[in-house]
PDB file of N, CA and C in Angstrom:
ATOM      1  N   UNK A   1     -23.930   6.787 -33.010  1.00  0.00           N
ATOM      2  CA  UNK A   1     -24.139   7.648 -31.862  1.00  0.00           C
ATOM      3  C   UNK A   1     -24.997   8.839 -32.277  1.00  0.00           C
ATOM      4  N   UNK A   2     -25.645   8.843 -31.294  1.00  0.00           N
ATOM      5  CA  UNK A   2     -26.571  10.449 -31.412  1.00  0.00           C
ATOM      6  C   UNK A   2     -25.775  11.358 -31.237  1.00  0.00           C
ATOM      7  N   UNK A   3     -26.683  12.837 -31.591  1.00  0.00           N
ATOM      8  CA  UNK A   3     -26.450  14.076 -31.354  1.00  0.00           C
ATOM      9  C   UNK A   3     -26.432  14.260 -29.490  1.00  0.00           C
ATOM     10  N   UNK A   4     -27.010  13.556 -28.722  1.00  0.00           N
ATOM     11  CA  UNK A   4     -27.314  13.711 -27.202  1.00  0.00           C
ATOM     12  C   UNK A   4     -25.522  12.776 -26.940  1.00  0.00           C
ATOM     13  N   UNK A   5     -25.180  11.620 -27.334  1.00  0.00           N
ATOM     14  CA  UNK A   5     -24.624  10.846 -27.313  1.00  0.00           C
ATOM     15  C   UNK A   5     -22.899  11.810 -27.326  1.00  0.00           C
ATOM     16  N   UNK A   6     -22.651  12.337 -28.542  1.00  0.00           N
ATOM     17  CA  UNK A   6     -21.626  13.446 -28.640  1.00  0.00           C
ATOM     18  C   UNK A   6     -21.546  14.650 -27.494  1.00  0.00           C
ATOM     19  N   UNK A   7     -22.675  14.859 -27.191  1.00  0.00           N
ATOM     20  CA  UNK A   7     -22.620  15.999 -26.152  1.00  0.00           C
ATOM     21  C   UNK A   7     -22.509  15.457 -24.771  1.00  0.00           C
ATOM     22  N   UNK A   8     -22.833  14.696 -24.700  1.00  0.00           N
ATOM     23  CA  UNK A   8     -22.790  13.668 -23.122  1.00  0.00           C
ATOM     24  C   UNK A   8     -20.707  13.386 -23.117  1.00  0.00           C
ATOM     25  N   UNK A   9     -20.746  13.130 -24.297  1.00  0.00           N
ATOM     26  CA  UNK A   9     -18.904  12.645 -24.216  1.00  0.00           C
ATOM     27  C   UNK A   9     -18.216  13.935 -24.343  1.00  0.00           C
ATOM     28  N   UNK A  10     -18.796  15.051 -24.934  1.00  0.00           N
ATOM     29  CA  UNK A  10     -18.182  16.261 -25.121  1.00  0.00           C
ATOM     30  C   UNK A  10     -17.960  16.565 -23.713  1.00  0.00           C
ATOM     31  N   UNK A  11     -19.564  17.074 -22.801  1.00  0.00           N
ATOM     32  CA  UNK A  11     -18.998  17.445 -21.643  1.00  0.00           C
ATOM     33  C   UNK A  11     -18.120  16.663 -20.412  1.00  0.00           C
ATOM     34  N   UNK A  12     -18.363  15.022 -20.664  1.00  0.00           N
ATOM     35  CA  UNK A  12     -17.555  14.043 -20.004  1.00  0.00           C
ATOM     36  C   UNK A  12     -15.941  14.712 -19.696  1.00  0.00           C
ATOM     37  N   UNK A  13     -15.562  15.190 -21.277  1.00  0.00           N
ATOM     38  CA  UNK A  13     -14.599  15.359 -21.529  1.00  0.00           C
ATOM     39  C   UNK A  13     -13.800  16.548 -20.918  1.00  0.00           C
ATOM     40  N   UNK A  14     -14.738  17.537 -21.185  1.00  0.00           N
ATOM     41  CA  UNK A  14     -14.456  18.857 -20.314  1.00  0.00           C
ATOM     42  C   UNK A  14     -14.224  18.895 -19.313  1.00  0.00           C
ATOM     43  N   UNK A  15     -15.089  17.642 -18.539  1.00  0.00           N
ATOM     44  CA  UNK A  15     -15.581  17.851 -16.671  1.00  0.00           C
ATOM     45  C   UNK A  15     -14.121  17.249 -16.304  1.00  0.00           C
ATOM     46  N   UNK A  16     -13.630  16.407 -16.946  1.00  0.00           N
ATOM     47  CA  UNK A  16     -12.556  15.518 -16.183  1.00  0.00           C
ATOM     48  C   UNK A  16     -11.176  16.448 -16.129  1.00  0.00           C
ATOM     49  N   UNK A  17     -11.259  17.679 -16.896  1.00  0.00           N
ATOM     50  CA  UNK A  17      -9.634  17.894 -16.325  1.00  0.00           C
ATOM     51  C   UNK A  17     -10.415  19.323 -15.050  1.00  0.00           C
ATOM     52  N   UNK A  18     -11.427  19.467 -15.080  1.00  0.00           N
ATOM     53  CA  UNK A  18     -11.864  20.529 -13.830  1.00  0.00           C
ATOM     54  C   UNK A  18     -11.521  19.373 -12.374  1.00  0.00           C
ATOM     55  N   UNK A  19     -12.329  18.350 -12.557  1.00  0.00           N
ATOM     56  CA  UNK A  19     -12.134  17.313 -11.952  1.00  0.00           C
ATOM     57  C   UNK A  19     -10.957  17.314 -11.030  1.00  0.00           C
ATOM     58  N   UNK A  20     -10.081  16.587 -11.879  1.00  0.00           N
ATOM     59  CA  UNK A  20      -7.922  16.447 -11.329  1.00  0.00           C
ATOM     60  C   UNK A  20      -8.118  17.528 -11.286  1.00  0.00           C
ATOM     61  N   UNK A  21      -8.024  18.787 -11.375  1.00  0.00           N
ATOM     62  CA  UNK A  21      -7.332  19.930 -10.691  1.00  0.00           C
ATOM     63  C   UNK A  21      -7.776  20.278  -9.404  1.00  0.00           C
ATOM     64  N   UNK A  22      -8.856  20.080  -9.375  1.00  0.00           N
ATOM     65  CA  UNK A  22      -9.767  20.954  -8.143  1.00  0.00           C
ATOM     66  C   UNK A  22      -9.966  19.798  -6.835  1.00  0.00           C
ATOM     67  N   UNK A  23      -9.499  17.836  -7.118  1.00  0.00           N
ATOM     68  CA  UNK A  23      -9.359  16.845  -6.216  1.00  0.00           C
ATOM     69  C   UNK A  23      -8.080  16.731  -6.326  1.00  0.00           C
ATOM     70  N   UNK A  24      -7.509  16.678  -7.648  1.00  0.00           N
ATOM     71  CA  UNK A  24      -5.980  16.311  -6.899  1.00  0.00           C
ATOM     72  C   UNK A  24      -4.255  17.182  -7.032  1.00  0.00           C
ATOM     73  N   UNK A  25      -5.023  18.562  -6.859  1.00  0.00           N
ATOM     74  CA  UNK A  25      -4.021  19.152  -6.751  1.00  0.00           C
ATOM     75  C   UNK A  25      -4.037  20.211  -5.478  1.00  0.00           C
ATOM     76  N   UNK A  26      -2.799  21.127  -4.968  1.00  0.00           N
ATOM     77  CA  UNK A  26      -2.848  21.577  -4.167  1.00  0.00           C
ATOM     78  C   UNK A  26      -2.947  20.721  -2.342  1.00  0.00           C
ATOM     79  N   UNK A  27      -1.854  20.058  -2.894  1.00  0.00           N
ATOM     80  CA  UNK A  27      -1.366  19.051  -1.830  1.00  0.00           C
ATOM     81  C   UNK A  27      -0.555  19.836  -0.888  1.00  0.00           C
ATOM     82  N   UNK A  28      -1.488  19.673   0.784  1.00  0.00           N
ATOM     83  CA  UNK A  28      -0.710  20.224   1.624  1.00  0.00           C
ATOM     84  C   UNK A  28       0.660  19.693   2.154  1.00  0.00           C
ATOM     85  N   UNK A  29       1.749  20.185   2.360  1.00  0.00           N
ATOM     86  CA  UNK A  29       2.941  19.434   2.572  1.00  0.00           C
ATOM     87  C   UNK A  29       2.807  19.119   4.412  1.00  0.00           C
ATOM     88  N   UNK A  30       3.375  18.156   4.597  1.00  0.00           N
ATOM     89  CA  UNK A  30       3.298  17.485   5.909  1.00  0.00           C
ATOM     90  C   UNK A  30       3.864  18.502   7.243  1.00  0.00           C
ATOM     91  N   UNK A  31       3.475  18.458   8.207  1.00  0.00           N
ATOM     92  CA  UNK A  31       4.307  19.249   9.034  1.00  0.00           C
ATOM     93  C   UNK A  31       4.703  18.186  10.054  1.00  0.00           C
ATOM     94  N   UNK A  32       4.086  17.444  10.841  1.00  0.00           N
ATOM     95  CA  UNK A  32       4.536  16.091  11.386  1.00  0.00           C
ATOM     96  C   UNK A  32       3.709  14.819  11.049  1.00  0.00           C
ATOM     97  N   UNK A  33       4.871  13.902  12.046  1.00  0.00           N
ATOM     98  CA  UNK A  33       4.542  12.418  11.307  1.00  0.00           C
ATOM     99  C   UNK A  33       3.834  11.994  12.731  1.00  0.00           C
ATOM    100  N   UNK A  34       3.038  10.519  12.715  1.00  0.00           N
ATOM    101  CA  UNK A  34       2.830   9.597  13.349  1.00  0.00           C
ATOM    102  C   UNK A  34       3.399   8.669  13.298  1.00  0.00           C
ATOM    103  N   UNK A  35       4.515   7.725  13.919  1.00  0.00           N
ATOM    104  CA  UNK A  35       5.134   6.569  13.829  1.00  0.00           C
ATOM    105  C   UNK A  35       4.278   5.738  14.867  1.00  0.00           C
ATOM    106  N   UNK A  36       3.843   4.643  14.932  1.00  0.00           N
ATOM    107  CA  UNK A  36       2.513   3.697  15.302  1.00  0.00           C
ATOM    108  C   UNK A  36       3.321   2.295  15.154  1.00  0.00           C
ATOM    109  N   UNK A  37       3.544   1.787  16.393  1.00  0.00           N
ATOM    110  CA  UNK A  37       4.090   0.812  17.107  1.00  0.00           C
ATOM    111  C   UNK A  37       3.230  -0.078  17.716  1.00  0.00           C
ATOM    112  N   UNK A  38       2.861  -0.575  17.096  1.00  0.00           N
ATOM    113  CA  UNK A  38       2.103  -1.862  18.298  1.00  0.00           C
ATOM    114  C   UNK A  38       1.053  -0.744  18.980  1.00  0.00           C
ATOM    115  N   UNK A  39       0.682  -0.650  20.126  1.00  0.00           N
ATOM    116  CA  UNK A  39      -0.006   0.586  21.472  1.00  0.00           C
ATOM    117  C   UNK A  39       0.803   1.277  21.024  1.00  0.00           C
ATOM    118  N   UNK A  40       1.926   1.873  20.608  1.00  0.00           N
ATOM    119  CA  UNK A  40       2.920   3.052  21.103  1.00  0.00           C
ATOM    120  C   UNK A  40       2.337   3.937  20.244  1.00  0.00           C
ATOM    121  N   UNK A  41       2.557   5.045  20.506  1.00  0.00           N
ATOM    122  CA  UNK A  41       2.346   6.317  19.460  1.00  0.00           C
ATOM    123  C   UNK A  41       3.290   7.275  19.062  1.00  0.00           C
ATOM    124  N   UNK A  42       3.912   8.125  18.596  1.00  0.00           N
ATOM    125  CA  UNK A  42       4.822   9.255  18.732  1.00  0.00           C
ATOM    126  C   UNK A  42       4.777   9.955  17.355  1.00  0.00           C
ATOM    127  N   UNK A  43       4.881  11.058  17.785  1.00  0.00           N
ATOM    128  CA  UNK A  43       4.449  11.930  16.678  1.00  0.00           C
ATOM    129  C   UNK A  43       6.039  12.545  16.561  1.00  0.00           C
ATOM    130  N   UNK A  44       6.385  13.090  15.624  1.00  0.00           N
ATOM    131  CA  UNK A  44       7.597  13.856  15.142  1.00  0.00           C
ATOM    132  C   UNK A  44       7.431  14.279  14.068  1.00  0.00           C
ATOM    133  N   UNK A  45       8.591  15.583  14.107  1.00  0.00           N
ATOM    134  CA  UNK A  45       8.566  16.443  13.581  1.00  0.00           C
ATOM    135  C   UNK A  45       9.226  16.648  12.295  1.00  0.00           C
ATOM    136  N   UNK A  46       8.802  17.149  10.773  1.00  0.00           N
ATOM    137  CA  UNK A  46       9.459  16.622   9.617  1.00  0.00           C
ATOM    138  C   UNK A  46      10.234  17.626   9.054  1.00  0.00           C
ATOM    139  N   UNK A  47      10.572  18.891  10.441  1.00  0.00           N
ATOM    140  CA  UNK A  47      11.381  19.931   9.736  1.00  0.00           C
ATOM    141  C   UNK A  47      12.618  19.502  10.096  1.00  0.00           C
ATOM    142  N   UNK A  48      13.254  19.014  10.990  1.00  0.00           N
ATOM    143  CA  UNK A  48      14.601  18.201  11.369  1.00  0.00           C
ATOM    144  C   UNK A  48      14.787  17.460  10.948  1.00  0.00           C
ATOM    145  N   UNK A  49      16.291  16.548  10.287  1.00  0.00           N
ATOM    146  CA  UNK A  49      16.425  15.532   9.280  1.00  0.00           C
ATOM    147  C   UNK A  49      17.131  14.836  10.629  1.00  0.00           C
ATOM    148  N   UNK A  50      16.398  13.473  11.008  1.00  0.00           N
ATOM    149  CA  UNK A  50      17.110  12.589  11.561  1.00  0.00           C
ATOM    150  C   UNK A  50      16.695  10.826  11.033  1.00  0.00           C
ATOM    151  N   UNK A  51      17.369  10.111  11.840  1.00  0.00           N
ATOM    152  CA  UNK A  51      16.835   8.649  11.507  1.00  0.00           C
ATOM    153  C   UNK A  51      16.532   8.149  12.539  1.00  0.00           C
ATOM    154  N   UNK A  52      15.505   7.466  13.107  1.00  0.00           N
ATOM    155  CA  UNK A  52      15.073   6.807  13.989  1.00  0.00           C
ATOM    156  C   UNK A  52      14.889   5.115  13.484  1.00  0.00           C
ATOM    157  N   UNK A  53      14.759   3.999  14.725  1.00  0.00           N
ATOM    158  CA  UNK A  53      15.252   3.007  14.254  1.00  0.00           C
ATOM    159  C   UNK A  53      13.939   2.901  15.186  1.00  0.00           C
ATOM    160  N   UNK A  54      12.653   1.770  15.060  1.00  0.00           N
ATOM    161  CA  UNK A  54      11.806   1.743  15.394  1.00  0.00           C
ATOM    162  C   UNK A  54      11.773  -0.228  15.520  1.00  0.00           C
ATOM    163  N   UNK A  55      11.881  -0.238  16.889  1.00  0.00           N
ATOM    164  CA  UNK A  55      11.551  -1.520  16.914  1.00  0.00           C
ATOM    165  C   UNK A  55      10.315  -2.284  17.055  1.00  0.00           C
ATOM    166  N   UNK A  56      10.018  -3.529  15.909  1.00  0.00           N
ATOM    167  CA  UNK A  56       8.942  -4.033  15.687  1.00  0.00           C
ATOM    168  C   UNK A  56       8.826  -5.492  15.885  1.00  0.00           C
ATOM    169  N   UNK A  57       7.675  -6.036  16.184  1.00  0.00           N
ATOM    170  CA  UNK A  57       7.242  -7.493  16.261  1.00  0.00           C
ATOM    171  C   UNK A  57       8.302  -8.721  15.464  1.00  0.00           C
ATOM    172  N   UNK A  58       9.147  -8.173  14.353  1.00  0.00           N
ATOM    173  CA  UNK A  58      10.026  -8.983  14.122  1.00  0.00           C
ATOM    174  C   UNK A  58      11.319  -8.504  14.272  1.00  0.00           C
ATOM    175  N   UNK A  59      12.015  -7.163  14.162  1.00  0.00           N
ATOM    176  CA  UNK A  59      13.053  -6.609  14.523  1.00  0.00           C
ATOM    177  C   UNK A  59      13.198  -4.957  14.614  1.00  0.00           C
ATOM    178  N   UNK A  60      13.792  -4.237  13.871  1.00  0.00           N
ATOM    179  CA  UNK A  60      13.801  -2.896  14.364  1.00  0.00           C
ATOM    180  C   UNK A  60      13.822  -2.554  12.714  1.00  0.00           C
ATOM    181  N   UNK A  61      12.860  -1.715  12.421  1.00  0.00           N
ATOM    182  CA  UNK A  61      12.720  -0.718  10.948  1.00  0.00           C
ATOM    183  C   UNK A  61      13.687   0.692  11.222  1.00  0.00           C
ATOM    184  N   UNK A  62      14.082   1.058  10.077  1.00  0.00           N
ATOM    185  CA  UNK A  62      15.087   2.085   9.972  1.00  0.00           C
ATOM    186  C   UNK A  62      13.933   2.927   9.390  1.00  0.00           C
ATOM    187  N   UNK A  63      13.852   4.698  10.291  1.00  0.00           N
ATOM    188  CA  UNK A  63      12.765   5.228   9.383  1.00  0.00           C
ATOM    189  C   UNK A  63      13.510   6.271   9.207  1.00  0.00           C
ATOM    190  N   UNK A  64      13.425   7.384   7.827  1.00  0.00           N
ATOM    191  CA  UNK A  64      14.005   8.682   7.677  1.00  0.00           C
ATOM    192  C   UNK A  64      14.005   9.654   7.160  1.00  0.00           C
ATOM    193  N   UNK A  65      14.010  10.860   8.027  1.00  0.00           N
ATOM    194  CA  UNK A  65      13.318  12.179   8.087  1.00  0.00           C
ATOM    195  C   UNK A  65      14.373  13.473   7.377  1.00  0.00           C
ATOM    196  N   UNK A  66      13.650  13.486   6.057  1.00  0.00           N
ATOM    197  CA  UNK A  66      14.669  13.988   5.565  1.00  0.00           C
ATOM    198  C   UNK A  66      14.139  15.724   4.361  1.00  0.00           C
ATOM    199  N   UNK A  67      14.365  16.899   4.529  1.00  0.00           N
ATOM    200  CA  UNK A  67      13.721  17.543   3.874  1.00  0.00           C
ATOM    201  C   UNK A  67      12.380  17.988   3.847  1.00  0.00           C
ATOM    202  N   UNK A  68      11.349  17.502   5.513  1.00  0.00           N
ATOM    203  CA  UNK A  68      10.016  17.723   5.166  1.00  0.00           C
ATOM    204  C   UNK A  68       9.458  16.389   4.879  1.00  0.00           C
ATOM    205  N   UNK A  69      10.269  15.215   4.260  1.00  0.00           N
ATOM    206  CA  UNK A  69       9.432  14.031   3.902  1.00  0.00           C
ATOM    207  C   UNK A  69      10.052  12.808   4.775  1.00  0.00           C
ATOM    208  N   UNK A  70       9.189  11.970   4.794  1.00  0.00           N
ATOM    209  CA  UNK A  70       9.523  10.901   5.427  1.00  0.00           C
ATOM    210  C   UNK A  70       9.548   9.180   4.660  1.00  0.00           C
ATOM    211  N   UNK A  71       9.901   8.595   5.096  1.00  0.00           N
ATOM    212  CA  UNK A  71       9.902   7.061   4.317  1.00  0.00           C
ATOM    213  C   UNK A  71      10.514   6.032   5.294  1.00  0.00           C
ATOM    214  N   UNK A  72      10.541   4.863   5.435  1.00  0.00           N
ATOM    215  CA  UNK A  72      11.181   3.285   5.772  1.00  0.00           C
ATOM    216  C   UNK A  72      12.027   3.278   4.771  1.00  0.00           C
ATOM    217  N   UNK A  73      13.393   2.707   5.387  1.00  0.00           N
ATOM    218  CA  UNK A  73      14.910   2.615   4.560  1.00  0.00           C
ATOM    219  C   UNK A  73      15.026   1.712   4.831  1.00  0.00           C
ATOM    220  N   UNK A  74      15.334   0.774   5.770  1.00  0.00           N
ATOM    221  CA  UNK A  74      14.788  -0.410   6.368  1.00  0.00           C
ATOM    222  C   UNK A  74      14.005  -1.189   7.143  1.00  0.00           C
ATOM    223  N   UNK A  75      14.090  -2.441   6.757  1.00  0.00           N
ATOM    224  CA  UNK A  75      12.917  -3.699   7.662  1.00  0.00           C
ATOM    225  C   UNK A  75      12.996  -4.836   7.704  1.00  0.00           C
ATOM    226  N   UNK A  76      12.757  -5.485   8.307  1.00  0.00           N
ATOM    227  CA  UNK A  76      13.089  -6.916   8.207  1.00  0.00           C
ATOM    228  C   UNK A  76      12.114  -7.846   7.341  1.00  0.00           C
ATOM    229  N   UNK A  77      10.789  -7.023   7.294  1.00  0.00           N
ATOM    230  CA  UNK A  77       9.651  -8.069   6.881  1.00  0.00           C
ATOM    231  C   UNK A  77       9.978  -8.668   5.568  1.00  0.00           C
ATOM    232  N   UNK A  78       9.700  -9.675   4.813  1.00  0.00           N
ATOM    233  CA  UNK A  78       9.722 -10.063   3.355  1.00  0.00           C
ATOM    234  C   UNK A  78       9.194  -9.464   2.251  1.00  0.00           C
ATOM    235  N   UNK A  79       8.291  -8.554   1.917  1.00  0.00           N
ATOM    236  CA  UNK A  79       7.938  -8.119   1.033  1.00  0.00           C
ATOM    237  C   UNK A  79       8.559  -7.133   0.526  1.00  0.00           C
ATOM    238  N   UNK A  80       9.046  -6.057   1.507  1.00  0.00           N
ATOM    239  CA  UNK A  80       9.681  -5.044   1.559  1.00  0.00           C
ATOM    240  C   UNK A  80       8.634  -3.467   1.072  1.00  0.00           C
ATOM    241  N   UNK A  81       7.325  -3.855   1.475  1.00  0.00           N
ATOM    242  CA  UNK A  81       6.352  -2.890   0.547  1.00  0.00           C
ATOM    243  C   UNK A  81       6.571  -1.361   1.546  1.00  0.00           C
ATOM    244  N   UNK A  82       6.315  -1.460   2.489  1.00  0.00           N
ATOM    245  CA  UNK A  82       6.725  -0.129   3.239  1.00  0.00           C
ATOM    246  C   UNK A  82       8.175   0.153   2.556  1.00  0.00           C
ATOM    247  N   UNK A  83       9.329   0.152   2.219  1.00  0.00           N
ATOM    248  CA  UNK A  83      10.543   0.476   1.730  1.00  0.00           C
ATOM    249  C   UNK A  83       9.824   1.229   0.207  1.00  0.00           C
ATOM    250  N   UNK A  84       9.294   0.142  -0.226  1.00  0.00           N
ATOM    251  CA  UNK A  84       8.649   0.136  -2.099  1.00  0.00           C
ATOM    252  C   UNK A  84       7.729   1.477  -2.017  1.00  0.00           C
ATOM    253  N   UNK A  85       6.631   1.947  -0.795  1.00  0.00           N
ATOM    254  CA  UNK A  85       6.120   2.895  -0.751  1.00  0.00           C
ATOM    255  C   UNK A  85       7.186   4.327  -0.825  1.00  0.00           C
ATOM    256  N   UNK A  86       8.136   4.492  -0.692  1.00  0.00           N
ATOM    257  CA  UNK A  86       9.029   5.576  -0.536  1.00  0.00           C
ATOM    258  C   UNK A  86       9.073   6.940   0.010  1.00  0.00           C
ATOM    259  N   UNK A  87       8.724   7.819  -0.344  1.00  0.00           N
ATOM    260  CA  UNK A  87       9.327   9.288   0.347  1.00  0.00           C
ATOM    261  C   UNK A  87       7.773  10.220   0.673  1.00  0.00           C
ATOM    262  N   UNK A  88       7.046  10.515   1.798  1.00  0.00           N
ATOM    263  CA  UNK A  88       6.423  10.474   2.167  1.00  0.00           C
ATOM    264  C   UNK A  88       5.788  12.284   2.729  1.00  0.00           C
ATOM    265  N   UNK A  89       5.132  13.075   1.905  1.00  0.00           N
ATOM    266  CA  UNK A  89       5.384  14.515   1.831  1.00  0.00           C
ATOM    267  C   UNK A  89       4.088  15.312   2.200  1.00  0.00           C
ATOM    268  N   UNK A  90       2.975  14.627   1.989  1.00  0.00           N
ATOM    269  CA  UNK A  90       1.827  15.491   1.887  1.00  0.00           C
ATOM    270  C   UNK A  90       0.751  14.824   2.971  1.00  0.00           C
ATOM    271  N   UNK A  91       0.163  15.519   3.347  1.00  0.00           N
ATOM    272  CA  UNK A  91      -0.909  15.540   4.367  1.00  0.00           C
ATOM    273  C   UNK A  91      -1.743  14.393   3.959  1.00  0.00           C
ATOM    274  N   UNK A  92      -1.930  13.352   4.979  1.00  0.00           N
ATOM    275  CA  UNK A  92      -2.459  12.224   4.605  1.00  0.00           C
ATOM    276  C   UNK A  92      -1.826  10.830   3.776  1.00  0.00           C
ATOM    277  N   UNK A  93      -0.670  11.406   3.854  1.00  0.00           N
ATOM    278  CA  UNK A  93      -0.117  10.516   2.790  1.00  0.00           C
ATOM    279  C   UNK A  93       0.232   9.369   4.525  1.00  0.00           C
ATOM    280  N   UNK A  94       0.378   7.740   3.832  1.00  0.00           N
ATOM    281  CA  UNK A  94       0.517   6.828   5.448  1.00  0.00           C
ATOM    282  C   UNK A  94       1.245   5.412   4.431  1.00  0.00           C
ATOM    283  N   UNK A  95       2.157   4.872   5.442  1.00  0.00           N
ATOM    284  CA  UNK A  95       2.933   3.238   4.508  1.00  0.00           C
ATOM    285  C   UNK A  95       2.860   2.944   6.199  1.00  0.00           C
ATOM    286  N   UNK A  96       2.779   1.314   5.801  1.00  0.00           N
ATOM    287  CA  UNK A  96       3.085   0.230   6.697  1.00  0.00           C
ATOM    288  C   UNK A  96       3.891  -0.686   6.973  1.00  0.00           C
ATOM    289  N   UNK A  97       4.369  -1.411   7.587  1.00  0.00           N
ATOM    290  CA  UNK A  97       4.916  -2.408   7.795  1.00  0.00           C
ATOM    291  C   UNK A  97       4.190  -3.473   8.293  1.00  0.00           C
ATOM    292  N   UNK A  98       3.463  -3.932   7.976  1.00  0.00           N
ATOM    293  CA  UNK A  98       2.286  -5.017   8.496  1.00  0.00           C
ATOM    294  C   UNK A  98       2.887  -6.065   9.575  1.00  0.00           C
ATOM    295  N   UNK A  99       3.748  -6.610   8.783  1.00  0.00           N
ATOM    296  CA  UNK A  99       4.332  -7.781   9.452  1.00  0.00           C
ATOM    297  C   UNK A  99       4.845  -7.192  10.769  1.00  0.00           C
ATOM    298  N   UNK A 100       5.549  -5.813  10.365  1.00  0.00           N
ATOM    299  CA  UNK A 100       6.556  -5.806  11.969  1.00  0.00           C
ATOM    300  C   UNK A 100       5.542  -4.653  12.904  1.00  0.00           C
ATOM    301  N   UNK A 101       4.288  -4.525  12.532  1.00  0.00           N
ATOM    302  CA  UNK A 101       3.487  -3.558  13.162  1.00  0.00           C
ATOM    303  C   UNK A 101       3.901  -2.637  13.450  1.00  0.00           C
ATOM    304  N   UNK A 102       4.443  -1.705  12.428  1.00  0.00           N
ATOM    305  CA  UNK A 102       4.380  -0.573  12.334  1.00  0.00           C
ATOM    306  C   UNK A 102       4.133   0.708  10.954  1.00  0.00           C
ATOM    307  N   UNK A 103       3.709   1.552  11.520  1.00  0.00           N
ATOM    308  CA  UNK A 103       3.131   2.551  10.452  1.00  0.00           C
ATOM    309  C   UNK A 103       3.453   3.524  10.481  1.00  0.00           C
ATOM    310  N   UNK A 104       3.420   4.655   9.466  1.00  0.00           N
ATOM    311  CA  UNK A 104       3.883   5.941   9.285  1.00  0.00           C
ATOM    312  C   UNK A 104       2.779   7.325   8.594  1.00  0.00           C
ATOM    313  N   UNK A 105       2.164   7.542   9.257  1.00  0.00           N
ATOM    314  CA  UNK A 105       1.329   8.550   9.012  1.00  0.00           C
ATOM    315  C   UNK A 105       1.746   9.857   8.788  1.00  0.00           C
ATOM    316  N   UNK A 106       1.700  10.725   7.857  1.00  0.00           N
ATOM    317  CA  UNK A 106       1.875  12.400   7.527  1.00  0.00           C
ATOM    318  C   UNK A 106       0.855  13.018   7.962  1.00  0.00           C
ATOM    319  N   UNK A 107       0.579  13.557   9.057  1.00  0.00           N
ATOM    320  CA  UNK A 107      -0.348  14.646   9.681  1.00  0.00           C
ATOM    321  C   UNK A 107      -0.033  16.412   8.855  1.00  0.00           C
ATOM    322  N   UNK A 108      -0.970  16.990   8.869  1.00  0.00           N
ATOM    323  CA  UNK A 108      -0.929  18.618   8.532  1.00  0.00           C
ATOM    324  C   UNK A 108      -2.121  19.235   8.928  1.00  0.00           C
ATOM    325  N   UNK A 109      -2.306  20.414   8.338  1.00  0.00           N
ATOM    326  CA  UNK A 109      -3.365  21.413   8.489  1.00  0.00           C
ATOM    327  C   UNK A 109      -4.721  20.344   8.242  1.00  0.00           C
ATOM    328  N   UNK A 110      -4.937  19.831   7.174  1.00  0.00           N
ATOM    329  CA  UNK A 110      -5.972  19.313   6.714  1.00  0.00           C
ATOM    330  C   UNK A 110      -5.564  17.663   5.976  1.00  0.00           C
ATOM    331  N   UNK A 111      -6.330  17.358   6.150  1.00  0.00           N
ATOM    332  CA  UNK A 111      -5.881  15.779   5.550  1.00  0.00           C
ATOM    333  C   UNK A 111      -6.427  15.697   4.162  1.00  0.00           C
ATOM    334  N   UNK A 112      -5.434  14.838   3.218  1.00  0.00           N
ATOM    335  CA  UNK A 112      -5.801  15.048   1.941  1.00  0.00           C
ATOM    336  C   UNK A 112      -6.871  13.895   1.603  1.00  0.00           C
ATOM    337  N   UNK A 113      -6.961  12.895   2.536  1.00  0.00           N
ATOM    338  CA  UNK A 113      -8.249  12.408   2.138  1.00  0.00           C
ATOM    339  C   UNK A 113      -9.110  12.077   3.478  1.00  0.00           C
ATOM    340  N   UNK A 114     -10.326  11.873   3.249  1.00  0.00           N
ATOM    341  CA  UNK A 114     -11.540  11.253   4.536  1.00  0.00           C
ATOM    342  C   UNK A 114     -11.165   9.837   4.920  1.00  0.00           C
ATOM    343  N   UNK A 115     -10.742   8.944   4.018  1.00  0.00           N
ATOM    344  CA  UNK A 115     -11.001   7.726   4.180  1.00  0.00           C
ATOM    345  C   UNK A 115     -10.198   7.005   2.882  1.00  0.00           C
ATOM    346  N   UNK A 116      -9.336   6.254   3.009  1.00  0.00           N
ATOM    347  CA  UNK A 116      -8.879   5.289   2.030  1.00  0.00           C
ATOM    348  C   UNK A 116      -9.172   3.589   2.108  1.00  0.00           C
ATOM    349  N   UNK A 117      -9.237   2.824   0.758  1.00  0.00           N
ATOM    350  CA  UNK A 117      -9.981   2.024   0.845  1.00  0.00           C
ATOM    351  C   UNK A 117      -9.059   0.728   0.305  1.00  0.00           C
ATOM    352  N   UNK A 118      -8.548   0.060   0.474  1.00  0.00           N
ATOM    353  CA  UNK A 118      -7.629  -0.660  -0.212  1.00  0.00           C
ATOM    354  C   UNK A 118      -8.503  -2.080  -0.893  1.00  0.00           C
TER     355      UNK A 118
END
């Protein structure tokens, strides 16, 4: 390796923790949710701790609002990946239930990302 070669990895090195701090920190915490039903919509609120039972294309998901965060406790679908996604806190943060068509979106001040890409 060159002398250009060391300095190219030197500053690589530097740039990446400016990087994570300044993209992935300072996560806004959620103030309400979107629960997304088939057409349905409803937004709620994540300062009250309740459970809502949300019925879907194969049966009814258990969702719950607890502390500011939100998550799926139960579902009927097989994979169980909305459950596996878990506790749900910051602006932009979203889990699904594919199978039983439904979703869970964290709304706030600002969204923590433009666009996600799976």
């Amino acid at each position: 390796m060159t002398r250009a070669d060391y300095c190219a990895v030197l500053f690589a090195a530097l740039l990446l923790p400016y990087l994570y701090i300044s993209q992935w920190s300072d996560d806004e915490a959620g103030i309400s949710a979107t629960i997304m039903n088939g057409n349905e919509t409803t937004k709620v609120s994540l300062a009250h701790n309740h459970t809502l039972k949300v019925d879907g294309a194969l049966g009814t998901s258990i969702i719950k609002i607890e502390d500011g965060k939100i998550r799926f406790v139960a579902s009927p679908c097989l994979g169980k990946q909305c459950i596996h996604s878990g506790w749900l806190a910051h602006a932009g943060e979203f889990a699904a239930c594919l199978p039983n068509r439904i979703s869970v979106a964290v709304l706030g001040e600002a969204a923590r990302f433009d666009s996600i890409i799976f």
